[in-house]
Each structure stands twice: as structure tokens, then as C-alpha cells.
PDB file of N, CA and C in Angstrom:
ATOM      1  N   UNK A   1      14.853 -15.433  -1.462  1.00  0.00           N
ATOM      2  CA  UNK A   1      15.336 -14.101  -1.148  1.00  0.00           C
ATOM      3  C   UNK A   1      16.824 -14.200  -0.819  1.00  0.00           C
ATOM      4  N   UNK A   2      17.847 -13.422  -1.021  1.00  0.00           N
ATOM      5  CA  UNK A   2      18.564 -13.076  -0.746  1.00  0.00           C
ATOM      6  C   UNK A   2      19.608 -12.405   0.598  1.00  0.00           C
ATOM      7  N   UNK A   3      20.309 -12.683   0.808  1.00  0.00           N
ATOM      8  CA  UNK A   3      20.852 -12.374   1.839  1.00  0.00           C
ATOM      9  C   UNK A   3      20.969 -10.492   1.753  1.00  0.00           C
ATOM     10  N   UNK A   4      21.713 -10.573   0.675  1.00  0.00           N
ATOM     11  CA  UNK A   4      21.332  -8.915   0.436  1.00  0.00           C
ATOM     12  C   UNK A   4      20.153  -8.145   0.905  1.00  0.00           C
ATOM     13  N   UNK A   5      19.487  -8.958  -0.313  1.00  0.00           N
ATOM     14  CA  UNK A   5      17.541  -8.224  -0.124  1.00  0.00           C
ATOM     15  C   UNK A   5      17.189  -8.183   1.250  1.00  0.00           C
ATOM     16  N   UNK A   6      17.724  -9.153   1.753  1.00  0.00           N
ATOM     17  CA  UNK A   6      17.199  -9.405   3.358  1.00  0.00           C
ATOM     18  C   UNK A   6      17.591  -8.254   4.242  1.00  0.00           C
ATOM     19  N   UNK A   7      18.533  -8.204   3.870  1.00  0.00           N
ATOM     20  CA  UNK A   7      19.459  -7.152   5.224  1.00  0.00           C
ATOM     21  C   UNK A   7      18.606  -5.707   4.333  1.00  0.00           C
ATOM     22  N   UNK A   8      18.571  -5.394   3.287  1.00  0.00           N
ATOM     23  CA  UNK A   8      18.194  -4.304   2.490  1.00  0.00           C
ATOM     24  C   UNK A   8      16.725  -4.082   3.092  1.00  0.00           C
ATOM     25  N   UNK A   9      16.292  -4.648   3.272  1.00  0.00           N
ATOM     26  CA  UNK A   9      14.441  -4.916   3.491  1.00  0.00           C
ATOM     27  C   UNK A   9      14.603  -4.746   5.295  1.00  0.00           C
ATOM     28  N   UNK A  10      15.868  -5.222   6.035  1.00  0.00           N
ATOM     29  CA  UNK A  10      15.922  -5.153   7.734  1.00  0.00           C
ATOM     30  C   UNK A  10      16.312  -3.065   7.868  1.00  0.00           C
ATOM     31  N   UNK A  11      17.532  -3.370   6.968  1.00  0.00           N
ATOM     32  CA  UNK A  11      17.716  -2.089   7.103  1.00  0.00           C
ATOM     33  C   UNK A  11      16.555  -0.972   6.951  1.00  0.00           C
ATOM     34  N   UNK A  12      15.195  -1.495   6.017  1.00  0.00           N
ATOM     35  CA  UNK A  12      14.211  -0.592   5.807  1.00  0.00           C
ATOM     36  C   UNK A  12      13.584  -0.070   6.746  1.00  0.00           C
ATOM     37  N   UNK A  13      13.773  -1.347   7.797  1.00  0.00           N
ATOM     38  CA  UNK A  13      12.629  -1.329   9.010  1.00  0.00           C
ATOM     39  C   UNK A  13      12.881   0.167  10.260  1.00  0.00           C
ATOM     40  N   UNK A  14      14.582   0.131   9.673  1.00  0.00           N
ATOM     41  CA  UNK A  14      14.979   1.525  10.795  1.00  0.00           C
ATOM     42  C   UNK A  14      14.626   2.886   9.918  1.00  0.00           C
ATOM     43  N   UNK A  15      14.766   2.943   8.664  1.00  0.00           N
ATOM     44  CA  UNK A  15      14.298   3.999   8.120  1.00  0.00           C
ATOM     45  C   UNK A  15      13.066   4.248   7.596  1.00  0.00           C
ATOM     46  N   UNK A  16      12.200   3.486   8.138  1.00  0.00           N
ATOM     47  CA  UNK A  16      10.896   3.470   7.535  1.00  0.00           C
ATOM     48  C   UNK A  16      10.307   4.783   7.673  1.00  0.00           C
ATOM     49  N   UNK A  17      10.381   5.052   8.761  1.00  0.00           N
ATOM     50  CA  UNK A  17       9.512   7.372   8.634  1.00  0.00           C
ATOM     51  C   UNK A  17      10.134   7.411   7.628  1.00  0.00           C
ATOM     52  N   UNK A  18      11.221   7.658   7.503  1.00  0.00           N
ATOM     53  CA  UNK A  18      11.906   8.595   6.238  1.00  0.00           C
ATOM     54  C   UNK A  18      11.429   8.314   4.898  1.00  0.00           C
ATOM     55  N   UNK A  19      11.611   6.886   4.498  1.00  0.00           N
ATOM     56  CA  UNK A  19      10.962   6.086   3.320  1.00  0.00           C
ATOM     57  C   UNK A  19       9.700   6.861   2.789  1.00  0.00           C
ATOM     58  N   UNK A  20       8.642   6.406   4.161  1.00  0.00           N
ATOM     59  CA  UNK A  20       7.295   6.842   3.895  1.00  0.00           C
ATOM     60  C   UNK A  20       7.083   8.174   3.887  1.00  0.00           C
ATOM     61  N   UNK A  21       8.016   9.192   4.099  1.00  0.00           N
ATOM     62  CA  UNK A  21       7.455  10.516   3.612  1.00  0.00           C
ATOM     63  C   UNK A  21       8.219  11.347   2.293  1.00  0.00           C
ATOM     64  N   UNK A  22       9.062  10.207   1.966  1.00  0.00           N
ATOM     65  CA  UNK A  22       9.970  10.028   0.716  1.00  0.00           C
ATOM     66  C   UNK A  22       8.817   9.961  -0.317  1.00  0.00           C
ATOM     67  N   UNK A  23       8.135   8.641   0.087  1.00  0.00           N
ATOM     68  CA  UNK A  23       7.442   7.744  -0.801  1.00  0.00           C
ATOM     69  C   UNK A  23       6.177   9.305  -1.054  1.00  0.00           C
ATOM     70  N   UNK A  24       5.371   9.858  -0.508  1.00  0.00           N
ATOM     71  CA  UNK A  24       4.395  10.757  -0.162  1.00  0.00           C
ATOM     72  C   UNK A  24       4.987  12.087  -0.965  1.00  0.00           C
ATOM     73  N   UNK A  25       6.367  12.630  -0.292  1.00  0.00           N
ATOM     74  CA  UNK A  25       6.515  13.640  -1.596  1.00  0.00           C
ATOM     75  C   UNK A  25       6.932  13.210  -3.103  1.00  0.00           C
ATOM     76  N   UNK A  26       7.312  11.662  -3.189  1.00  0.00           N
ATOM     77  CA  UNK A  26       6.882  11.326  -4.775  1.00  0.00           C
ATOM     78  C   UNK A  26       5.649  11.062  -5.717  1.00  0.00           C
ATOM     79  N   UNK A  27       4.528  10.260  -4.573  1.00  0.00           N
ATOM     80  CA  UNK A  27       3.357  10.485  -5.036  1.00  0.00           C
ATOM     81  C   UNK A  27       2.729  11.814  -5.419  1.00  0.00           C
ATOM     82  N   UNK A  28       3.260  12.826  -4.215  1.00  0.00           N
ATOM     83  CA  UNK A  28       2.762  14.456  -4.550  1.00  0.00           C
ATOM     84  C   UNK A  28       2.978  14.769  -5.640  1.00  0.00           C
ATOM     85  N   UNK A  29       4.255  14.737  -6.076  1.00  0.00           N
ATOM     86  CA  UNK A  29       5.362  15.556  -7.041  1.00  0.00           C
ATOM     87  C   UNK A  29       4.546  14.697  -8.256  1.00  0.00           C
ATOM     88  N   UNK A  30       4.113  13.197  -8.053  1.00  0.00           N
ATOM     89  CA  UNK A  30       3.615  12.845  -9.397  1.00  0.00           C
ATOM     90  C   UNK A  30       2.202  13.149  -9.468  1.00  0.00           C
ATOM     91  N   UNK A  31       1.788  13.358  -8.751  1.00  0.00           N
ATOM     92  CA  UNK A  31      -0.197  13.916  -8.955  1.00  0.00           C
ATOM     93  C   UNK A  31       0.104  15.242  -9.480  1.00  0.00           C
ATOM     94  N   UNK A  32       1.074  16.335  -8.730  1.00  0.00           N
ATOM     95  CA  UNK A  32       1.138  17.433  -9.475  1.00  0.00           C
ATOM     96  C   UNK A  32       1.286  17.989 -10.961  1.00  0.00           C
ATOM     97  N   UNK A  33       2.353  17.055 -11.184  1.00  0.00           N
ATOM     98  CA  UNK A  33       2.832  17.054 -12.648  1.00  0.00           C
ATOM     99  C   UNK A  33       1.219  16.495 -13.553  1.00  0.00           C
ATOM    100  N   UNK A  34       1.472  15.452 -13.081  1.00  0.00           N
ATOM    101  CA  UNK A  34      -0.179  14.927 -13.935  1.00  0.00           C
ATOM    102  C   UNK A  34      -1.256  16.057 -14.080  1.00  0.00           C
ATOM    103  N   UNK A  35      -1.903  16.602 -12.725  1.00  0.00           N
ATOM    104  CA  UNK A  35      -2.587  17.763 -12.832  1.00  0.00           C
ATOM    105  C   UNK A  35      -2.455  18.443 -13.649  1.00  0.00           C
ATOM    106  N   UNK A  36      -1.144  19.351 -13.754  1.00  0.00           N
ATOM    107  CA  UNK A  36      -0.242  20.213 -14.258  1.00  0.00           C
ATOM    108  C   UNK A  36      -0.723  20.159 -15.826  1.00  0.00           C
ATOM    109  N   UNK A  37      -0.531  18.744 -15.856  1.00  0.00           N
ATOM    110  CA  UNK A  37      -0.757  18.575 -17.611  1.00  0.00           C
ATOM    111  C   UNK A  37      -1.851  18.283 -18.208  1.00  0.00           C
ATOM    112  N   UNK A  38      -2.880  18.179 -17.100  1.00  0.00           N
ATOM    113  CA  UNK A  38      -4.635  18.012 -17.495  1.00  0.00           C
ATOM    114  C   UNK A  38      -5.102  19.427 -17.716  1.00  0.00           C
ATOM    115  N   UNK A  39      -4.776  20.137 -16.323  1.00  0.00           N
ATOM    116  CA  UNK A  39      -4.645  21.800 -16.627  1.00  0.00           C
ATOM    117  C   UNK A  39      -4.662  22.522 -18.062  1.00  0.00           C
ATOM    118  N   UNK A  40      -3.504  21.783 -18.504  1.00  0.00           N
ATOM    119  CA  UNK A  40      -2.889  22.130 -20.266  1.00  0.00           C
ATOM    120  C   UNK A  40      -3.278  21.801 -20.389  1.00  0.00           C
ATOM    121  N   UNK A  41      -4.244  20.834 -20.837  1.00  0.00           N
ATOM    122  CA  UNK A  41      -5.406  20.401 -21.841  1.00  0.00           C
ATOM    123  C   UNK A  41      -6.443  21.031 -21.693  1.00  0.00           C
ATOM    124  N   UNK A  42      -6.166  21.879 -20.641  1.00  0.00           N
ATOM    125  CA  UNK A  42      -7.994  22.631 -20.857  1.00  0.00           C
ATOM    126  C   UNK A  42      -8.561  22.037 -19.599  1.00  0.00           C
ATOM    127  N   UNK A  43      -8.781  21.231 -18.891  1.00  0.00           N
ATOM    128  CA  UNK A  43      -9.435  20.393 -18.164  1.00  0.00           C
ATOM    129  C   UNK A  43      -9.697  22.272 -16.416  1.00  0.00           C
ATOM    130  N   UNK A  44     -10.731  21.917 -16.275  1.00  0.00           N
ATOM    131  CA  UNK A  44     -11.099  23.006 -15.165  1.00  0.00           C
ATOM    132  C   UNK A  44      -9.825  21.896 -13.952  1.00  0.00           C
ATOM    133  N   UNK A  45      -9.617  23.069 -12.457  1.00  0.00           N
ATOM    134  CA  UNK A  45      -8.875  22.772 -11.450  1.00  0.00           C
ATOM    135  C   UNK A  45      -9.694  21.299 -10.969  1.00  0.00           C
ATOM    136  N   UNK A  46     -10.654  21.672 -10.907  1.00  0.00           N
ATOM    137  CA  UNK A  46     -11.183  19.654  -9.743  1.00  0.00           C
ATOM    138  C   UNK A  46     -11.019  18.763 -11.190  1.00  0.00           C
ATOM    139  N   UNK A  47     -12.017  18.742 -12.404  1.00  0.00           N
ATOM    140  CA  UNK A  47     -11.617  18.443 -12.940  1.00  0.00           C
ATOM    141  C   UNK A  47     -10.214  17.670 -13.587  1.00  0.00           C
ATOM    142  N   UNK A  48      -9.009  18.264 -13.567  1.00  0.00           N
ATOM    143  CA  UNK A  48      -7.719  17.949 -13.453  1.00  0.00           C
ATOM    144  C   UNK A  48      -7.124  16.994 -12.390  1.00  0.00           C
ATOM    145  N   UNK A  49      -7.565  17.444 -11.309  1.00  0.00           N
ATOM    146  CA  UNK A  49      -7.651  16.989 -10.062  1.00  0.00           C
ATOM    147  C   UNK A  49      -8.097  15.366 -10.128  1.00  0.00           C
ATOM    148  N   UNK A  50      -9.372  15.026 -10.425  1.00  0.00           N
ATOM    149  CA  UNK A  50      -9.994  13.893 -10.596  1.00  0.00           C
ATOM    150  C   UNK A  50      -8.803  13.376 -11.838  1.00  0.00           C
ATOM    151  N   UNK A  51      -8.753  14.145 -12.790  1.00  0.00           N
ATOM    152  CA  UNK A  51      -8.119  13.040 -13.535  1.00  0.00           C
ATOM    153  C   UNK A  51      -6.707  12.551 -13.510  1.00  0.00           C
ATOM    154  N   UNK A  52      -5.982  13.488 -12.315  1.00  0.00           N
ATOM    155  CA  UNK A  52      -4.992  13.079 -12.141  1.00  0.00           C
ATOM    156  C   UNK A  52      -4.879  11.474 -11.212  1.00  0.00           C
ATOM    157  N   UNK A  53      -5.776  11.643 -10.591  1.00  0.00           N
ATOM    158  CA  UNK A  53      -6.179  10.877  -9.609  1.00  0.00           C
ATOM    159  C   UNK A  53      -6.319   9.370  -9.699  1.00  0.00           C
ATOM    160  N   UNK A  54      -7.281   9.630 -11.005  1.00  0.00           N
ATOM    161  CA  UNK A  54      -7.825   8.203 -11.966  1.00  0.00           C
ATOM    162  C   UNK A  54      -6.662   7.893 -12.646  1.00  0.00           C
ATOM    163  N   UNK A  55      -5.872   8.831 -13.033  1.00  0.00           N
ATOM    164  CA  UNK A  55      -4.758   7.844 -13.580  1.00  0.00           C
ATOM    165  C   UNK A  55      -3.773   7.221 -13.108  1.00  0.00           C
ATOM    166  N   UNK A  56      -3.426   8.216 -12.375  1.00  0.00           N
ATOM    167  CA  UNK A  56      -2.689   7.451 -10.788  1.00  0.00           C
ATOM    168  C   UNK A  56      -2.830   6.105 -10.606  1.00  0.00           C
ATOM    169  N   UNK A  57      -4.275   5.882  -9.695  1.00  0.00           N
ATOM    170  CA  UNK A  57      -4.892   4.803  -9.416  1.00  0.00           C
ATOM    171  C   UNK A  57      -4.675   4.948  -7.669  1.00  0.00           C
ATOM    172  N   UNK A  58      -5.106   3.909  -7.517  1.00  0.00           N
ATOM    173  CA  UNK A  58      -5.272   3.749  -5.528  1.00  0.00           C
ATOM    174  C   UNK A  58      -3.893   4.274  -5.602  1.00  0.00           C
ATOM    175  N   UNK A  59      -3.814   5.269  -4.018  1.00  0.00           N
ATOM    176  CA  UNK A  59      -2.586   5.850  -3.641  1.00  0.00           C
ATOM    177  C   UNK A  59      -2.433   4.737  -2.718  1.00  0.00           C
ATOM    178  N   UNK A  60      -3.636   4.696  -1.575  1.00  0.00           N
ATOM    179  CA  UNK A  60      -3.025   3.125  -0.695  1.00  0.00           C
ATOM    180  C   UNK A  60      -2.473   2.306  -0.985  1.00  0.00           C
ATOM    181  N   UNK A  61      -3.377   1.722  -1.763  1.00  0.00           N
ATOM    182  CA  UNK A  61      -2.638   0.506  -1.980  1.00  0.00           C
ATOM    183  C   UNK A  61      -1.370   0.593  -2.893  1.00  0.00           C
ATOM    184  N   UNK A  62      -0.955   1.417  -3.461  1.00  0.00           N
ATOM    185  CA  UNK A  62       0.519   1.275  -4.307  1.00  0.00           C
ATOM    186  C   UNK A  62       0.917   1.492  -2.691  1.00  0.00           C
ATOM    187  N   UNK A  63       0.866   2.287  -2.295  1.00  0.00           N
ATOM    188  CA  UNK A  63       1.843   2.528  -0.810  1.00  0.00           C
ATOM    189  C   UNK A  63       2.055   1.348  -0.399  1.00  0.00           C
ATOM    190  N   UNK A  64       1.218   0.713   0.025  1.00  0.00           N
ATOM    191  CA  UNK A  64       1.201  -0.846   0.882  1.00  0.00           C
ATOM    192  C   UNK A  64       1.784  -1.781   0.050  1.00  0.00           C
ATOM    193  N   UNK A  65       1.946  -1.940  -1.118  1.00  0.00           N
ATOM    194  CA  UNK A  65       3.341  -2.812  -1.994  1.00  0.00           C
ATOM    195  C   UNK A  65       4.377  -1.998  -2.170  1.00  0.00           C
ATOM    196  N   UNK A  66       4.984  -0.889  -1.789  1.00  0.00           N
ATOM    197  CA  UNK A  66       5.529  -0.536  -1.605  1.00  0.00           C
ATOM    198  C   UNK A  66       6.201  -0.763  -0.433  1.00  0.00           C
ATOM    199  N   UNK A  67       5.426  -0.909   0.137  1.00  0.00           N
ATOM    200  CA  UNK A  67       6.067  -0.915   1.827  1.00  0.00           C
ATOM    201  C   UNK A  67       6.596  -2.153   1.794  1.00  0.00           C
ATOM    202  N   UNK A  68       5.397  -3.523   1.053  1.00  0.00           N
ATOM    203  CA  UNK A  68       5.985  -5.005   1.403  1.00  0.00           C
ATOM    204  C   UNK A  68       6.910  -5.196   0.927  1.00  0.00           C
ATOM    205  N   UNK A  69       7.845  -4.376  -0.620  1.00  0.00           N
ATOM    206  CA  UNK A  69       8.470  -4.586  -1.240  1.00  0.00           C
ATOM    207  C   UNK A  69      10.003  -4.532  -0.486  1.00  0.00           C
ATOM    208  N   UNK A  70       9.498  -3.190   0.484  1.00  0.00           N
ATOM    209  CA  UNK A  70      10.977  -2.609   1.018  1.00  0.00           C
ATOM    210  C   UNK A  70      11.645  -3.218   1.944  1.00  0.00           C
ATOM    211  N   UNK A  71      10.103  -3.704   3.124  1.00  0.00           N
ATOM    212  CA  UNK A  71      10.343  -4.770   4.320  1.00  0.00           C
ATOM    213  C   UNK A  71      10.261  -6.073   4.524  1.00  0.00           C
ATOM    214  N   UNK A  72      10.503  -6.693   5.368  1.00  0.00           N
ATOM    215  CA  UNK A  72       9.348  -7.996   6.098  1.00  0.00           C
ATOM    216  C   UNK A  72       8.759  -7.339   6.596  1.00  0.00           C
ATOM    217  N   UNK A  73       7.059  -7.733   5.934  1.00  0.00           N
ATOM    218  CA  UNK A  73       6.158  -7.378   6.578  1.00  0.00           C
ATOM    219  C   UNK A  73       5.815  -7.493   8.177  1.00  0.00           C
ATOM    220  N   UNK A  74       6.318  -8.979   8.543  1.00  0.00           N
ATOM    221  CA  UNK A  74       6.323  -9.381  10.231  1.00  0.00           C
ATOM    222  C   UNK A  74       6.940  -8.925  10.974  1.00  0.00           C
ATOM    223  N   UNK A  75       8.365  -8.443  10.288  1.00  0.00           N
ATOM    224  CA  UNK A  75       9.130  -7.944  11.409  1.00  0.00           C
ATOM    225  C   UNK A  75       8.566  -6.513  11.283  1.00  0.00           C
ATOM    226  N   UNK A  76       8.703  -5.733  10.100  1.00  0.00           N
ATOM    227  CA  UNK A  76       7.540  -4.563  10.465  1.00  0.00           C
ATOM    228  C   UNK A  76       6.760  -4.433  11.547  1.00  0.00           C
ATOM    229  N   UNK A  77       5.338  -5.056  10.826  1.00  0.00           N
ATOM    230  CA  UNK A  77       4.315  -4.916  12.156  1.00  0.00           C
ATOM    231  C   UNK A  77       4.554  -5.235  13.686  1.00  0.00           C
ATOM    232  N   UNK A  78       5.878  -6.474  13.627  1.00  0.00           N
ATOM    233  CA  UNK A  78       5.914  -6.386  15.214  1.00  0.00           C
ATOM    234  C   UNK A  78       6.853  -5.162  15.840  1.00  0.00           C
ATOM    235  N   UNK A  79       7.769  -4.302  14.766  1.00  0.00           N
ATOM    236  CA  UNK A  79       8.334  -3.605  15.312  1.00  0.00           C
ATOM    237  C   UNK A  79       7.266  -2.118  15.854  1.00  0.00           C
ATOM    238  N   UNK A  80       6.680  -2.009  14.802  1.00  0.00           N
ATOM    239  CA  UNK A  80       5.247  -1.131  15.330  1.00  0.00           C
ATOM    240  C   UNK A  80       4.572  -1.718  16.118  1.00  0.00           C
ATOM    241  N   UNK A  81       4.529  -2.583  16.629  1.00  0.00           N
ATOM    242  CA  UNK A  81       3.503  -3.011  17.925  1.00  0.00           C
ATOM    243  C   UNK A  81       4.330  -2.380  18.848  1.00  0.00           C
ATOM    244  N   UNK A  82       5.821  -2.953  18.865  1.00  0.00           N
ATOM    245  CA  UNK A  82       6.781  -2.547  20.162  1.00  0.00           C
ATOM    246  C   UNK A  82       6.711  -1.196  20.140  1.00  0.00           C
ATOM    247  N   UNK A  83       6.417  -0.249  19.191  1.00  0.00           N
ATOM    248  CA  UNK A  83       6.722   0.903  19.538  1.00  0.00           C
ATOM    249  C   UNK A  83       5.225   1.643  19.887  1.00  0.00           C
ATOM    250  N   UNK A  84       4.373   1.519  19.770  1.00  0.00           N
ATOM    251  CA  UNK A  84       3.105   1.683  20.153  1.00  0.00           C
ATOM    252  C   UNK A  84       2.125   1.618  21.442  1.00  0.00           C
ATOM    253  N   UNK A  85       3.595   0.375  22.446  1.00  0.00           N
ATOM    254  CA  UNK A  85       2.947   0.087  22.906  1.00  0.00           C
ATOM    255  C   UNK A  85       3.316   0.477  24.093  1.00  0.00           C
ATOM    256  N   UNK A  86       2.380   1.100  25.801  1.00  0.00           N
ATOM    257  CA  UNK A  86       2.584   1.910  26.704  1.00  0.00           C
ATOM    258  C   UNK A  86       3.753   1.074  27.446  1.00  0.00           C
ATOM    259  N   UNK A  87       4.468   2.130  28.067  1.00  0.00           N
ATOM    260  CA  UNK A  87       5.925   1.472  29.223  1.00  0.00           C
ATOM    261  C   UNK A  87       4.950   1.841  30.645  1.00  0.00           C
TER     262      UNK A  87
END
């Protein structure tokens, strides 16, 4: 890893809310569109729905390589322990 990547991945750790609701209205914006275009095929609303879904694939878990990609995972989780935890 890189000295860059490193500091890039530390710096993540302070903007991480922001990231993760970054990351959430892109997943949205891409299930919608997908929908959107099952819709146009004819496909009924759940219908569409499901198949946007399946093509997608796991929303978790892309999130969670996402996340490892952005951070250290260790310094992450210990920075969420510190903040979690009662004064």
C-alpha cells in the first residue's frame, strides 16, 4: 500500500457518515434506474422490483467492500468502538 492510499483510506475514517450515505443514494439512484427499465419491459411494480434487485446482487455485502476498500478496517472498527462507547 501506499503512502497515498494510506492517508486516502485515514482520511476516509473522518468522513465515513458522509461516504456511507453517498454510497446509499448511489445504490438507490442505481436500483431505481434498473427498476425504471424492468418497468419498460413490461415487468408488473414488485416484479421489477425483484428484478432489479437480482441484478444488483447483495446490497451488504458490496457495501462492506466498499467500506474495506475506502478504510483500514482496524482503525475503523476501533474508531467506532471509541465512539460508541459511554463517558
Amino acid at each position: 500500500m501506499t503512502i497515498k492510499r494510506l492517508i486516502a483510506r485515514l482520511f476516509a475514517l473522518v468522513r465515513a457518515n458522509r461516504l456511507d450515505r453517498e454510497l446509499d443514494d448511489e445504490v438507490r439512484a442505481h436500483l431505481e434506474l434498473a427498476e425504471h427499465d424492468a418497468l419498460a419491459r413490461g415487468l408488473d411494480p414488485g416484479e421489477a422490483r425483484r428484478e432489479a434487485m437480482r441484478q444488483f446482487g447483495g446490497v451488504a455485502q458490496m457495501k462492506e467492500i466498499h467500506r474495506d476498500d475506502r478504510s483500514v478496517r482496524w482503525l475503523d472498527n476501533f474508531v467506532k468502538d471509541i465512539r460508541s462507547r459511554p463517558y
